[in-house]
PDB file of N, CA and C in Angstrom:
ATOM      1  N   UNK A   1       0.850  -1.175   0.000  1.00  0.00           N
ATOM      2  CA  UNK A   1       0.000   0.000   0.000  1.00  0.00           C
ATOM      3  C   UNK A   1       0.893   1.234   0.000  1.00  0.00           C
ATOM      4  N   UNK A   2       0.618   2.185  -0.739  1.00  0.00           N
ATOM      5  CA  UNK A   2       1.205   3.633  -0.949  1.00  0.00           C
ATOM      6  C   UNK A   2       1.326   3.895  -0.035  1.00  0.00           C
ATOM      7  N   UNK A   3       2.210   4.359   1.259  1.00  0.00           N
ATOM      8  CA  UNK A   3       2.456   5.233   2.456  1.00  0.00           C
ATOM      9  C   UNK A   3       2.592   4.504   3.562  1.00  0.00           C
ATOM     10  N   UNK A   4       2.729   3.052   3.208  1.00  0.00           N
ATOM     11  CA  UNK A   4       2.838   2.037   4.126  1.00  0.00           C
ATOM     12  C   UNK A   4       2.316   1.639   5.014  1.00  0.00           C
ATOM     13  N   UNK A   5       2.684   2.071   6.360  1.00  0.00           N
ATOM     14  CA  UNK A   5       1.795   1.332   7.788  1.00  0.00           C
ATOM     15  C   UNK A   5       1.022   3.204   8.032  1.00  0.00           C
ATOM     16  N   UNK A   6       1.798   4.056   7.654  1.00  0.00           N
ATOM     17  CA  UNK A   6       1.294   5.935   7.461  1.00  0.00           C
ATOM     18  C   UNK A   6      -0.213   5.799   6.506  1.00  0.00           C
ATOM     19  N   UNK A   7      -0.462   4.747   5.733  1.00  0.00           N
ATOM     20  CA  UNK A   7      -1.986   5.135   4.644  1.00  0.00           C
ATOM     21  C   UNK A   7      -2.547   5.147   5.405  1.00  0.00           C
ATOM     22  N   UNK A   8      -3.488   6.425   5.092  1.00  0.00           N
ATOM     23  CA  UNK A   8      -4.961   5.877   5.491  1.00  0.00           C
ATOM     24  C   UNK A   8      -6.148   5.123   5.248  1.00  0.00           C
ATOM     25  N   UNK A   9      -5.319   3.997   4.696  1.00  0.00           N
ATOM     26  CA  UNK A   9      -5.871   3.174   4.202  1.00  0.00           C
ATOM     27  C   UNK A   9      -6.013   2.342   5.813  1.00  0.00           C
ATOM     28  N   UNK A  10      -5.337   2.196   6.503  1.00  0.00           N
ATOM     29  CA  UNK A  10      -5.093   1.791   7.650  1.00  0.00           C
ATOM     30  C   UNK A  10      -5.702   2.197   9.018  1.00  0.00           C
ATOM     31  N   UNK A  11      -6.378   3.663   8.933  1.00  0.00           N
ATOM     32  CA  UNK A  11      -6.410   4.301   9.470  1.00  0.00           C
ATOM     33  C   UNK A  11      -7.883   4.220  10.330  1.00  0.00           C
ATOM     34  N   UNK A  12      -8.166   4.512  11.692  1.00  0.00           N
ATOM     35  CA  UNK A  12      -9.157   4.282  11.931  1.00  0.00           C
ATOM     36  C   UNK A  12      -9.439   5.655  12.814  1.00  0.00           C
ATOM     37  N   UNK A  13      -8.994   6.739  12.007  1.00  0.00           N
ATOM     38  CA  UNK A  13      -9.254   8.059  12.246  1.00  0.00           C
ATOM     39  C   UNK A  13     -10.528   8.281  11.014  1.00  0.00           C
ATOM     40  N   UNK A  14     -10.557   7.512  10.263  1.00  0.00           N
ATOM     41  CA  UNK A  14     -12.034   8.213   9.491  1.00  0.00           C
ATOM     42  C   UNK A  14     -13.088   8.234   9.947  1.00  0.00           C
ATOM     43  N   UNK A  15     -13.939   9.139  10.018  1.00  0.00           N
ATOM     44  CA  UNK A  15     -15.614   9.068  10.623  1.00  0.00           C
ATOM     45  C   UNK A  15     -16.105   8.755   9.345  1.00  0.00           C
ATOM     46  N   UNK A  16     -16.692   7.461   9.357  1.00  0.00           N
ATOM     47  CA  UNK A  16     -18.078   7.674   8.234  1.00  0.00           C
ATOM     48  C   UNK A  16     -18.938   8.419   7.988  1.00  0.00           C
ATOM     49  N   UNK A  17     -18.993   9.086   8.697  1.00  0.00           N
ATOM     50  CA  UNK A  17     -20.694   9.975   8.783  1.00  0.00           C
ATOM     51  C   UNK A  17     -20.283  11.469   8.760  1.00  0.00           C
ATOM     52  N   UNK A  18     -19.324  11.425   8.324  1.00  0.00           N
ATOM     53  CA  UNK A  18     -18.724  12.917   8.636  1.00  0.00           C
ATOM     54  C   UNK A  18     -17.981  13.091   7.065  1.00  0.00           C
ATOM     55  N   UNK A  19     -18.323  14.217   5.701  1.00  0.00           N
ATOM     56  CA  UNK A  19     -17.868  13.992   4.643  1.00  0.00           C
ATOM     57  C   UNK A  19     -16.697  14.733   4.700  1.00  0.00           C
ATOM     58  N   UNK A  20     -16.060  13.859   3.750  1.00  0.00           N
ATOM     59  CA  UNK A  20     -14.593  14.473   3.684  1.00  0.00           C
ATOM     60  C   UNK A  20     -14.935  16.100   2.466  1.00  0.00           C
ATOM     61  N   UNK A  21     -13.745  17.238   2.861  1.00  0.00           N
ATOM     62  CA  UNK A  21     -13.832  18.548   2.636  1.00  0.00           C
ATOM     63  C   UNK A  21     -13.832  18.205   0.978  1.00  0.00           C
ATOM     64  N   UNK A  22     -14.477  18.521   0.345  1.00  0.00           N
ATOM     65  CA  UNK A  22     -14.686  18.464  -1.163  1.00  0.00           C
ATOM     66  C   UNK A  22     -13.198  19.960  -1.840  1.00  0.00           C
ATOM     67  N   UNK A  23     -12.525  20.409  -1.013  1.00  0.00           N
ATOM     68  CA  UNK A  23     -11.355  21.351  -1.566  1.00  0.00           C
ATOM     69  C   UNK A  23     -10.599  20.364  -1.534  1.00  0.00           C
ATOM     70  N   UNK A  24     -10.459  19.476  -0.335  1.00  0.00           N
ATOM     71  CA  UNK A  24      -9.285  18.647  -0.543  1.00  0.00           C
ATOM     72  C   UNK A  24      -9.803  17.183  -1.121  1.00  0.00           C
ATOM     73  N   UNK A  25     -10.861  17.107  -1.350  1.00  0.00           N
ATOM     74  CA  UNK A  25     -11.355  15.502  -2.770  1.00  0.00           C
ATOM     75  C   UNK A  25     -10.525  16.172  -4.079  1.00  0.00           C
ATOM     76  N   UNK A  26     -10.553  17.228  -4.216  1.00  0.00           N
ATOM     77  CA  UNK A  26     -10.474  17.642  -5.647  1.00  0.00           C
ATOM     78  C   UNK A  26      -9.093  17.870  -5.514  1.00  0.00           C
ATOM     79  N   UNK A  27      -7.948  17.701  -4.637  1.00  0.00           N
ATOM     80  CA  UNK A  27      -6.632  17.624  -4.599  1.00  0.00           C
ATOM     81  C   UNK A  27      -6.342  19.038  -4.317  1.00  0.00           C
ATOM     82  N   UNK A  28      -6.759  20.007  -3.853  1.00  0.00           N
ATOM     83  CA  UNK A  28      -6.346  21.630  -3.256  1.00  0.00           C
ATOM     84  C   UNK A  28      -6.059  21.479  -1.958  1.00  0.00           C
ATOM     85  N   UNK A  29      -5.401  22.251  -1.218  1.00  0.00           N
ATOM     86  CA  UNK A  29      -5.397  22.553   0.312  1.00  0.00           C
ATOM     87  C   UNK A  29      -6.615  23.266   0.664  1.00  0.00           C
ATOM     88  N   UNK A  30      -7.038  23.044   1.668  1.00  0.00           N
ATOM     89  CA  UNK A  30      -8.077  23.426   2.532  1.00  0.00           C
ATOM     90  C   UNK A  30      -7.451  24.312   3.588  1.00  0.00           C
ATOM     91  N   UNK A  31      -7.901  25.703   3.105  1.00  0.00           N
ATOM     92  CA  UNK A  31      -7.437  26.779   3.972  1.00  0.00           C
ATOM     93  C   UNK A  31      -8.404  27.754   4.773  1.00  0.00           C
ATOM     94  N   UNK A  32      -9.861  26.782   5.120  1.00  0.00           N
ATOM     95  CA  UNK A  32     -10.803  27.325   5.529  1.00  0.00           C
ATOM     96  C   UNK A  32     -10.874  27.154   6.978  1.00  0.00           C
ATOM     97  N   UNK A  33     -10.839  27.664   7.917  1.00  0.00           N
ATOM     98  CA  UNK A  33     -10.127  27.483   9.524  1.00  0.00           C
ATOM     99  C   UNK A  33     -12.170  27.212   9.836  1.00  0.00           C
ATOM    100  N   UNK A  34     -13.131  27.710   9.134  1.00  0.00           N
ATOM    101  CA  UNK A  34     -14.577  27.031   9.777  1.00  0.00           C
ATOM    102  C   UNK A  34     -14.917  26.204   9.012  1.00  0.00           C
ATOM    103  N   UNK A  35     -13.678  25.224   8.387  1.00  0.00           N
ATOM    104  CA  UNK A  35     -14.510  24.039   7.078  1.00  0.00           C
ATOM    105  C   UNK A  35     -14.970  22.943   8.552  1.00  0.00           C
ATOM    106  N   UNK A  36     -16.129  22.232   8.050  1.00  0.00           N
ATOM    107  CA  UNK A  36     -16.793  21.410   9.491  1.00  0.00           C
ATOM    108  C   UNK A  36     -16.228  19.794   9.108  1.00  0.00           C
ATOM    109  N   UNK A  37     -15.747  20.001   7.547  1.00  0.00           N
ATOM    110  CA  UNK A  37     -15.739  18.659   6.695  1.00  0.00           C
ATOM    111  C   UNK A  37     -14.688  17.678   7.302  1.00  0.00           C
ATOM    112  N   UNK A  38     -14.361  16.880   6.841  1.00  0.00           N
ATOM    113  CA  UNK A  38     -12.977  15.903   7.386  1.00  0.00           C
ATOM    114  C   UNK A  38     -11.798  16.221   6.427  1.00  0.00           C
ATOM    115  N   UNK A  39     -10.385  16.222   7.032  1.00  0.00           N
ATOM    116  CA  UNK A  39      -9.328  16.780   6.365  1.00  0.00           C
ATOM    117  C   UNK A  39      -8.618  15.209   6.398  1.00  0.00           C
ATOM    118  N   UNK A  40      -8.165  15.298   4.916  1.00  0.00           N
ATOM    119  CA  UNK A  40      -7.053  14.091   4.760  1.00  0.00           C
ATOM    120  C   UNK A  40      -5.494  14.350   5.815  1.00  0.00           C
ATOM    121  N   UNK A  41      -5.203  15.768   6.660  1.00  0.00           N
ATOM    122  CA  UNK A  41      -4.437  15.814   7.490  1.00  0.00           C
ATOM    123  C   UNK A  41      -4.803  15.171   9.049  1.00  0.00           C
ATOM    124  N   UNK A  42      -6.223  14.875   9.060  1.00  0.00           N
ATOM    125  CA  UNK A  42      -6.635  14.266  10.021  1.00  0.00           C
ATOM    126  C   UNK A  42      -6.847  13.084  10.098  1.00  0.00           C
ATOM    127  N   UNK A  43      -6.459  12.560   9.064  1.00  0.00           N
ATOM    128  CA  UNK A  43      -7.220  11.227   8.664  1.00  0.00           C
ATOM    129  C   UNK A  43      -5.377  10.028   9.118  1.00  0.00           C
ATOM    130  N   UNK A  44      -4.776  10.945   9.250  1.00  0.00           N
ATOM    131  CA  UNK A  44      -2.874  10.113   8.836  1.00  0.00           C
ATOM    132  C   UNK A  44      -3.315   9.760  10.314  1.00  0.00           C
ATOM    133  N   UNK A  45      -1.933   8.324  10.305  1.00  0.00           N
ATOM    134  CA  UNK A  45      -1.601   7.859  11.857  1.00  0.00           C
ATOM    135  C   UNK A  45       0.004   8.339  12.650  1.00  0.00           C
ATOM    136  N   UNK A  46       0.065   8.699  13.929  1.00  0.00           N
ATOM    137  CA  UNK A  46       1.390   8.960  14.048  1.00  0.00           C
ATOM    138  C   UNK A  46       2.375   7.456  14.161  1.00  0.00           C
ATOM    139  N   UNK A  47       3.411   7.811  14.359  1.00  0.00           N
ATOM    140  CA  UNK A  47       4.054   6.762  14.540  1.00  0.00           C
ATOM    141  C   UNK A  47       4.082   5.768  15.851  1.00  0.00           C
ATOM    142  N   UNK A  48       3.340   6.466  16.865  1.00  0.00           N
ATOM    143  CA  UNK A  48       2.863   5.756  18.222  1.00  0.00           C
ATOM    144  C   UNK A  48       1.552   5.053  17.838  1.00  0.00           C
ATOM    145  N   UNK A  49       0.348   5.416  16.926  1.00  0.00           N
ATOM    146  CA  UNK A  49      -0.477   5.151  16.798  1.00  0.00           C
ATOM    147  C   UNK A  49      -0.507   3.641  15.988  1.00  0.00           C
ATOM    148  N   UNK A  50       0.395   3.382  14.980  1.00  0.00           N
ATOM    149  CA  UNK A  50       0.451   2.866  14.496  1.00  0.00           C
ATOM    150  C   UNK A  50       0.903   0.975  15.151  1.00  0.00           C
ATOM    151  N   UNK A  51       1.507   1.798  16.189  1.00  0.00           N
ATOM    152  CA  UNK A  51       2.237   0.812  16.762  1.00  0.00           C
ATOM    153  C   UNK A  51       1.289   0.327  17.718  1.00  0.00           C
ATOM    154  N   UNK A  52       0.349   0.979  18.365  1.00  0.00           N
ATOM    155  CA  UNK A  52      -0.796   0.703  19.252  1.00  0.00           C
ATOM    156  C   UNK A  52      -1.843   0.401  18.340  1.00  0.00           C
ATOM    157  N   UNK A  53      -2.014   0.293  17.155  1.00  0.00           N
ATOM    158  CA  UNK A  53      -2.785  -0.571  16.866  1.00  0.00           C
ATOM    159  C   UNK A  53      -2.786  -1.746  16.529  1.00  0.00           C
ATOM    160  N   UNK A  54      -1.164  -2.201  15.610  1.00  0.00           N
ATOM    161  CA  UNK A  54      -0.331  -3.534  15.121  1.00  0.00           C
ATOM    162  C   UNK A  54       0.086  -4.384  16.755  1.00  0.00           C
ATOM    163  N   UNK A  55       0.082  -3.682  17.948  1.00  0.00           N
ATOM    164  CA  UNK A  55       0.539  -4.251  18.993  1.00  0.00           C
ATOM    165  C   UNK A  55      -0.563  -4.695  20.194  1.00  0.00           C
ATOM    166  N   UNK A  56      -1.164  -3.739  20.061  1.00  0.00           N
ATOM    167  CA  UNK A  56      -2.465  -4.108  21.386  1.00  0.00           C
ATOM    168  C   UNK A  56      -3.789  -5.346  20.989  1.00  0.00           C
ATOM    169  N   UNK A  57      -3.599  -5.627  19.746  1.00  0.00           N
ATOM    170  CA  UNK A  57      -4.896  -6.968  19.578  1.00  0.00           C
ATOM    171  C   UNK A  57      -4.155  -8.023  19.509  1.00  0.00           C
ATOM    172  N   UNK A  58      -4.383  -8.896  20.521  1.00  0.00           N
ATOM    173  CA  UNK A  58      -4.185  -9.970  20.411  1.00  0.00           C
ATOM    174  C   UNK A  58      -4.930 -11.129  19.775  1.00  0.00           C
ATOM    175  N   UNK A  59      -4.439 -11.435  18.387  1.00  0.00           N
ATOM    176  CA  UNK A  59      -5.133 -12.491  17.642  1.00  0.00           C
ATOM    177  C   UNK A  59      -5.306 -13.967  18.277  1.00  0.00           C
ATOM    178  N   UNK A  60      -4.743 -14.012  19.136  1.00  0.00           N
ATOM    179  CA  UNK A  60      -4.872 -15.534  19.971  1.00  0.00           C
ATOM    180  C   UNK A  60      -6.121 -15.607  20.187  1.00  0.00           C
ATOM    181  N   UNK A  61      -6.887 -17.089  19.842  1.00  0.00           N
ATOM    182  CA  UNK A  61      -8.189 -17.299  20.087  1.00  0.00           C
ATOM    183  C   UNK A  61      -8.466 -18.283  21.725  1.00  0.00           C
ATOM    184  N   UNK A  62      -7.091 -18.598  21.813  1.00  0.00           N
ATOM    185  CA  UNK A  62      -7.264 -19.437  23.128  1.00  0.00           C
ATOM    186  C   UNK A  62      -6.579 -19.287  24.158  1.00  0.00           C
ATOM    187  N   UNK A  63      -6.021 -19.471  25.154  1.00  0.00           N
ATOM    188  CA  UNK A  63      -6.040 -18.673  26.595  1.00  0.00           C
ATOM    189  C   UNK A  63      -4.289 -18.916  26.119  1.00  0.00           C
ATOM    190  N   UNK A  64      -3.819 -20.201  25.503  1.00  0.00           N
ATOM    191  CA  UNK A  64      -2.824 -20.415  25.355  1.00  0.00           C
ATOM    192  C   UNK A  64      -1.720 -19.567  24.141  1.00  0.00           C
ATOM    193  N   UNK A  65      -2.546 -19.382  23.024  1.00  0.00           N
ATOM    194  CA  UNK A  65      -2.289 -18.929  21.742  1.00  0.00           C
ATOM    195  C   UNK A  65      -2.078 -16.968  22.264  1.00  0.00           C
ATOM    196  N   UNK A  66      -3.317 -16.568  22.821  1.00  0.00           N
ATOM    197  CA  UNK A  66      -3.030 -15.446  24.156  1.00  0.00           C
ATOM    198  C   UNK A  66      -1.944 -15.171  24.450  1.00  0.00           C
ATOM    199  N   UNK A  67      -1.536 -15.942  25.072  1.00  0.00           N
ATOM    200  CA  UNK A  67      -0.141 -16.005  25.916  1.00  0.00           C
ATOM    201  C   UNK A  67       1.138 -15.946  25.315  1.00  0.00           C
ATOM    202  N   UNK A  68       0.787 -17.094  24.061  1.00  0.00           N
ATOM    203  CA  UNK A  68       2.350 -17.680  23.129  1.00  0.00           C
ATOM    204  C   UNK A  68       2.411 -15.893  22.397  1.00  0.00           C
ATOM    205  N   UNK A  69       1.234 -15.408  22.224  1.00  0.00           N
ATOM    206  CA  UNK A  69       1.523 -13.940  21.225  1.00  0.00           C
ATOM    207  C   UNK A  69       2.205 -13.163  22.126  1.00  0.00           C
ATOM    208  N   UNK A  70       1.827 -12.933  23.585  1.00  0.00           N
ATOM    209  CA  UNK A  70       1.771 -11.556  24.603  1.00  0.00           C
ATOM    210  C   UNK A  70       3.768 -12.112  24.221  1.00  0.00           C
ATOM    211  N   UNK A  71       4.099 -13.349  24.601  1.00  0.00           N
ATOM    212  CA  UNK A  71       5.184 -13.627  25.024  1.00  0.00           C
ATOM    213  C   UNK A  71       5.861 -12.964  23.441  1.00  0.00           C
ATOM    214  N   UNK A  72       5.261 -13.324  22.633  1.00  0.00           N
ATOM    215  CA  UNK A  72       6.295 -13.377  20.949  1.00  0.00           C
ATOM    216  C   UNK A  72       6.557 -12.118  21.392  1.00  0.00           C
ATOM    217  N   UNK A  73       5.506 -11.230  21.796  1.00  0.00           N
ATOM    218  CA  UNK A  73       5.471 -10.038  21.238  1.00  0.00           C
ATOM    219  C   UNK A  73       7.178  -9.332  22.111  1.00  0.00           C
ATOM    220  N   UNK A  74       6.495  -9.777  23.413  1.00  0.00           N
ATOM    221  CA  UNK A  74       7.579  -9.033  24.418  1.00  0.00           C
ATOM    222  C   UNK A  74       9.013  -9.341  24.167  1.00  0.00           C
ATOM    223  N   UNK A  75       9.360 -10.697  23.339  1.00  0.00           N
ATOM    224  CA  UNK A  75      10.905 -11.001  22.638  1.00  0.00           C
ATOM    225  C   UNK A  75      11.037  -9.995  21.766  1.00  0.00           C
ATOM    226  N   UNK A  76      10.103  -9.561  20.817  1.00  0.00           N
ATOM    227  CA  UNK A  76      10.341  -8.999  19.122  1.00  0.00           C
ATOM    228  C   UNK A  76      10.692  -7.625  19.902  1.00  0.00           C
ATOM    229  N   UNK A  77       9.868  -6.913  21.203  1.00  0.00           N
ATOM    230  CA  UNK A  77      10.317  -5.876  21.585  1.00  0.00           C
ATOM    231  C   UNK A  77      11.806  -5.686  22.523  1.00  0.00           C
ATOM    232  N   UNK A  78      11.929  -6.321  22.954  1.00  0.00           N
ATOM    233  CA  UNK A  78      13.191  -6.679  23.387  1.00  0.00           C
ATOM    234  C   UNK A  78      14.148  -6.532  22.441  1.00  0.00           C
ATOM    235  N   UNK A  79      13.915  -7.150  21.636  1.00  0.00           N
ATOM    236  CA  UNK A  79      15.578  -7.510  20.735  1.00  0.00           C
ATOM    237  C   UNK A  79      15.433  -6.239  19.926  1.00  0.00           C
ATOM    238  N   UNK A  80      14.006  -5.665  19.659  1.00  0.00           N
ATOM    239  CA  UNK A  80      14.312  -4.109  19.078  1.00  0.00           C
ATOM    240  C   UNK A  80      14.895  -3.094  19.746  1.00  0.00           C
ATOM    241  N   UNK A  81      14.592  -3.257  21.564  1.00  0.00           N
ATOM    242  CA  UNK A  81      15.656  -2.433  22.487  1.00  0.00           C
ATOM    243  C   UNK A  81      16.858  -2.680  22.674  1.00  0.00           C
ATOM    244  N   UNK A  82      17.252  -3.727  22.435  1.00  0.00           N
ATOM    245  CA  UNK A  82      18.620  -4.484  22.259  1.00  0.00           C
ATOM    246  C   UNK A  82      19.425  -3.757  21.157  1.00  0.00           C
ATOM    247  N   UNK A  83      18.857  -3.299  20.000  1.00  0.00           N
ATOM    248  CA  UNK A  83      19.271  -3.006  18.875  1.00  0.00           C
ATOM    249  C   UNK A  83      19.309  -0.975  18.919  1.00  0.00           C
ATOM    250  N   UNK A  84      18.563  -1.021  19.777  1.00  0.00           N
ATOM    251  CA  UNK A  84      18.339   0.503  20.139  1.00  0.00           C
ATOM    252  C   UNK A  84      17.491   0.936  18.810  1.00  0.00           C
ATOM    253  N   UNK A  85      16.066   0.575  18.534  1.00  0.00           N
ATOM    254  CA  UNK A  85      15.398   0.350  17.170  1.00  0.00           C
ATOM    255  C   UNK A  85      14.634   1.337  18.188  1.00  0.00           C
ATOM    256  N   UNK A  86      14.558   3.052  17.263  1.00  0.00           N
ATOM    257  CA  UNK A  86      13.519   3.826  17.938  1.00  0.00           C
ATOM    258  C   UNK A  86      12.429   4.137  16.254  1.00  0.00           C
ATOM    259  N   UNK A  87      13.096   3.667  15.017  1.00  0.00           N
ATOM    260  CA  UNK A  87      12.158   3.993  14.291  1.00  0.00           C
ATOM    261  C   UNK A  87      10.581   3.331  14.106  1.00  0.00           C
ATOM    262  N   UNK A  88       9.439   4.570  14.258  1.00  0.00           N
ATOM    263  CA  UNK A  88       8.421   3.503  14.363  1.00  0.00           C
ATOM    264  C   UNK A  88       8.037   2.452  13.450  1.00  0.00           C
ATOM    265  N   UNK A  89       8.774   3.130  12.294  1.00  0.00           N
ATOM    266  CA  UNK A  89       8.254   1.984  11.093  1.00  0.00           C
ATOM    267  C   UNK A  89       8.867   1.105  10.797  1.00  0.00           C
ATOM    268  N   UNK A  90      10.051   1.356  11.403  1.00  0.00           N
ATOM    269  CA  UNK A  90      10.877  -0.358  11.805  1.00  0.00           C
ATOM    270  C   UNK A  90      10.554  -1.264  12.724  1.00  0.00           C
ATOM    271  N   UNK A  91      10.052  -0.370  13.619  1.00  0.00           N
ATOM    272  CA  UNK A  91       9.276  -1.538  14.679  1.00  0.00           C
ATOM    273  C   UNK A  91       8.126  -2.364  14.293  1.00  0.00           C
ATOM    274  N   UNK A  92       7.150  -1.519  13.058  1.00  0.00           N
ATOM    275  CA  UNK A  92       5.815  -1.471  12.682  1.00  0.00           C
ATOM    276  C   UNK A  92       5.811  -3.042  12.093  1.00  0.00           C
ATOM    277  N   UNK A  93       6.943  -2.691  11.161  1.00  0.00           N
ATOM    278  CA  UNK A  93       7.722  -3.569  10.501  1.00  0.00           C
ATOM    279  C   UNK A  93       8.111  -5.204  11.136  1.00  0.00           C
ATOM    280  N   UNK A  94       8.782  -5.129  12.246  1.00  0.00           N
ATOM    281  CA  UNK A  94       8.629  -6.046  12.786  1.00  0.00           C
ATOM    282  C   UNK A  94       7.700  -7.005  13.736  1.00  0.00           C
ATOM    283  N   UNK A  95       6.983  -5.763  13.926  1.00  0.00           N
ATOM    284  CA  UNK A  95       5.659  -6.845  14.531  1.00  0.00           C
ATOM    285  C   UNK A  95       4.695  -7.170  13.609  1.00  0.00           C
ATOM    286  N   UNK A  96       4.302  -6.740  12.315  1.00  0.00           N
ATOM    287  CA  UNK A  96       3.828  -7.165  11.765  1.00  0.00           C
ATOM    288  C   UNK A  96       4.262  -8.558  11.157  1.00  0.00           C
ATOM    289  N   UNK A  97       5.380  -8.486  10.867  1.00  0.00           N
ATOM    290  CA  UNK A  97       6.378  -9.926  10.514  1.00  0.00           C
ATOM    291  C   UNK A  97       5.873 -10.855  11.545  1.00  0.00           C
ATOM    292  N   UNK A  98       6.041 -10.595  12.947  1.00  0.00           N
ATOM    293  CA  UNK A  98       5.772 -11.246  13.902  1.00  0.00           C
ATOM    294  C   UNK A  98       4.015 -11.975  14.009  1.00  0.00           C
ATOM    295  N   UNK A  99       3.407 -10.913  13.174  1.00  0.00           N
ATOM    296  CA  UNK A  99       1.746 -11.033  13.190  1.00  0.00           C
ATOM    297  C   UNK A  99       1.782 -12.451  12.024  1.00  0.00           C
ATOM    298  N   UNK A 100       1.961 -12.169  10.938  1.00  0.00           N
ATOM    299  CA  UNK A 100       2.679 -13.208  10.011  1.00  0.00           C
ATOM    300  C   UNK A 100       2.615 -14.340  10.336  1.00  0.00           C
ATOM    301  N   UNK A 101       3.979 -14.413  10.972  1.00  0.00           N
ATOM    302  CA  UNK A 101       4.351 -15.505  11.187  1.00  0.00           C
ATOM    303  C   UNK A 101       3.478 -16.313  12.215  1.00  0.00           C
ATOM    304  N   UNK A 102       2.774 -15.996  13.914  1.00  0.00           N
ATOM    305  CA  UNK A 102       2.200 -16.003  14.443  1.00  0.00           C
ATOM    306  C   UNK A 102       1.109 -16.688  14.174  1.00  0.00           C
ATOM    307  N   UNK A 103       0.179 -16.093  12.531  1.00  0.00           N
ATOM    308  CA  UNK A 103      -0.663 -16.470  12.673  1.00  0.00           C
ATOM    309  C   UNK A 103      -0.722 -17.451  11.203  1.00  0.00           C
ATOM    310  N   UNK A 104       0.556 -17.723  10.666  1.00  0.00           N
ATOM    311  CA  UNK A 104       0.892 -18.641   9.668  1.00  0.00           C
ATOM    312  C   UNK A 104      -0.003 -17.849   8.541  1.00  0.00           C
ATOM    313  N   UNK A 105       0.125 -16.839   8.345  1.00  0.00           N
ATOM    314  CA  UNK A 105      -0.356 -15.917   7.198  1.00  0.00           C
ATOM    315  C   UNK A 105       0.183 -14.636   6.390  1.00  0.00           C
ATOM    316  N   UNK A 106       0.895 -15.085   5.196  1.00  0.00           N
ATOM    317  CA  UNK A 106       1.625 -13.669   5.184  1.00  0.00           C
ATOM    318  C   UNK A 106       0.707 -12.778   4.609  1.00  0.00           C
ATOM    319  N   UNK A 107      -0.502 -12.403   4.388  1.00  0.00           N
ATOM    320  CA  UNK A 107      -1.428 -11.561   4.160  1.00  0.00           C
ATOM    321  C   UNK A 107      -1.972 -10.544   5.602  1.00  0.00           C
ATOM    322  N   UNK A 108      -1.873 -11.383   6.703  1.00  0.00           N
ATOM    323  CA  UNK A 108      -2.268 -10.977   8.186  1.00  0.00           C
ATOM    324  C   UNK A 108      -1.467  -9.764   8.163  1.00  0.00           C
ATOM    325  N   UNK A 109      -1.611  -8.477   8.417  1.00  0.00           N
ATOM    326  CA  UNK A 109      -0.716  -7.840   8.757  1.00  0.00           C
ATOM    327  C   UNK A 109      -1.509  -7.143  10.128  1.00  0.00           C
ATOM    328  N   UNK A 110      -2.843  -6.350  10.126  1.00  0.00           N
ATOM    329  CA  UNK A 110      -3.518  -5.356  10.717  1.00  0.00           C
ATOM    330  C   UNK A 110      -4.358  -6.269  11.389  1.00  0.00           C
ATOM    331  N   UNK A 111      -5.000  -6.275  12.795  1.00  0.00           N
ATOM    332  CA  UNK A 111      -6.075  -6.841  13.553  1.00  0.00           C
ATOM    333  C   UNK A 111      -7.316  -6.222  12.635  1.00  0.00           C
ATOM    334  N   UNK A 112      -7.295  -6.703  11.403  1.00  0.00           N
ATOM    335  CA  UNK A 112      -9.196  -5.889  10.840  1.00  0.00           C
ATOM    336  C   UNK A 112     -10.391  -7.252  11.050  1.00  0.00           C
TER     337      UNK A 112
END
């Protein structure tokens, strides 16, 4: 995907019910400070966000599978502090690998 684990394709900052600003559908900046619409600058994830969403669902369906993830997870973070790994999208990067592998799917990336 274009913009990686950053698309908002990913993103669960969109309101449905709320239309996006028709200055910025049509590819202009939106320089209206009372537009009520939704801004594609609101719509991005930060780099903490991203990581709290690839990290906090646990796909384990059983008390055990639960556990084997909480544990994967807390190694994959480890050896990224080990490495002194502060980029988020390297981390993003690796827990998703971790999601992967985990759940014997290389399509799995996002808890959707």
């Amino acid at each position: 995907v274009s913009g990686g684990f950053r698309s908002i394709t990913y993103s669960h900052q969109i309101d449905p019910n709320k239309p996006i600003c028709q200055i910025e559908a049509a590819g202009d900046p939106c320089n209206d400070d009372q537009c009520d619409n939704q801004h594609f600058r609101g719509m991005g994830l930060s780099g903490d966000m991203i990581l709290v969403q690839l990290g906090t669902a646990n796909p384990g369906r059983t008390e055990e599978e639960k556990q084997q993830w909480t544990e994967g997870l807390k190694l994959v973070l480890r050896q990224l502090r080990q490495k002194d790994t502060k980029d988020p999208d390297v981390v993003a990067t690796e827990i998703a690998n971790f999601r992967r592998q985990f759940l014997k799917d290389p399509t799995r990336v996002l808890n959707l």
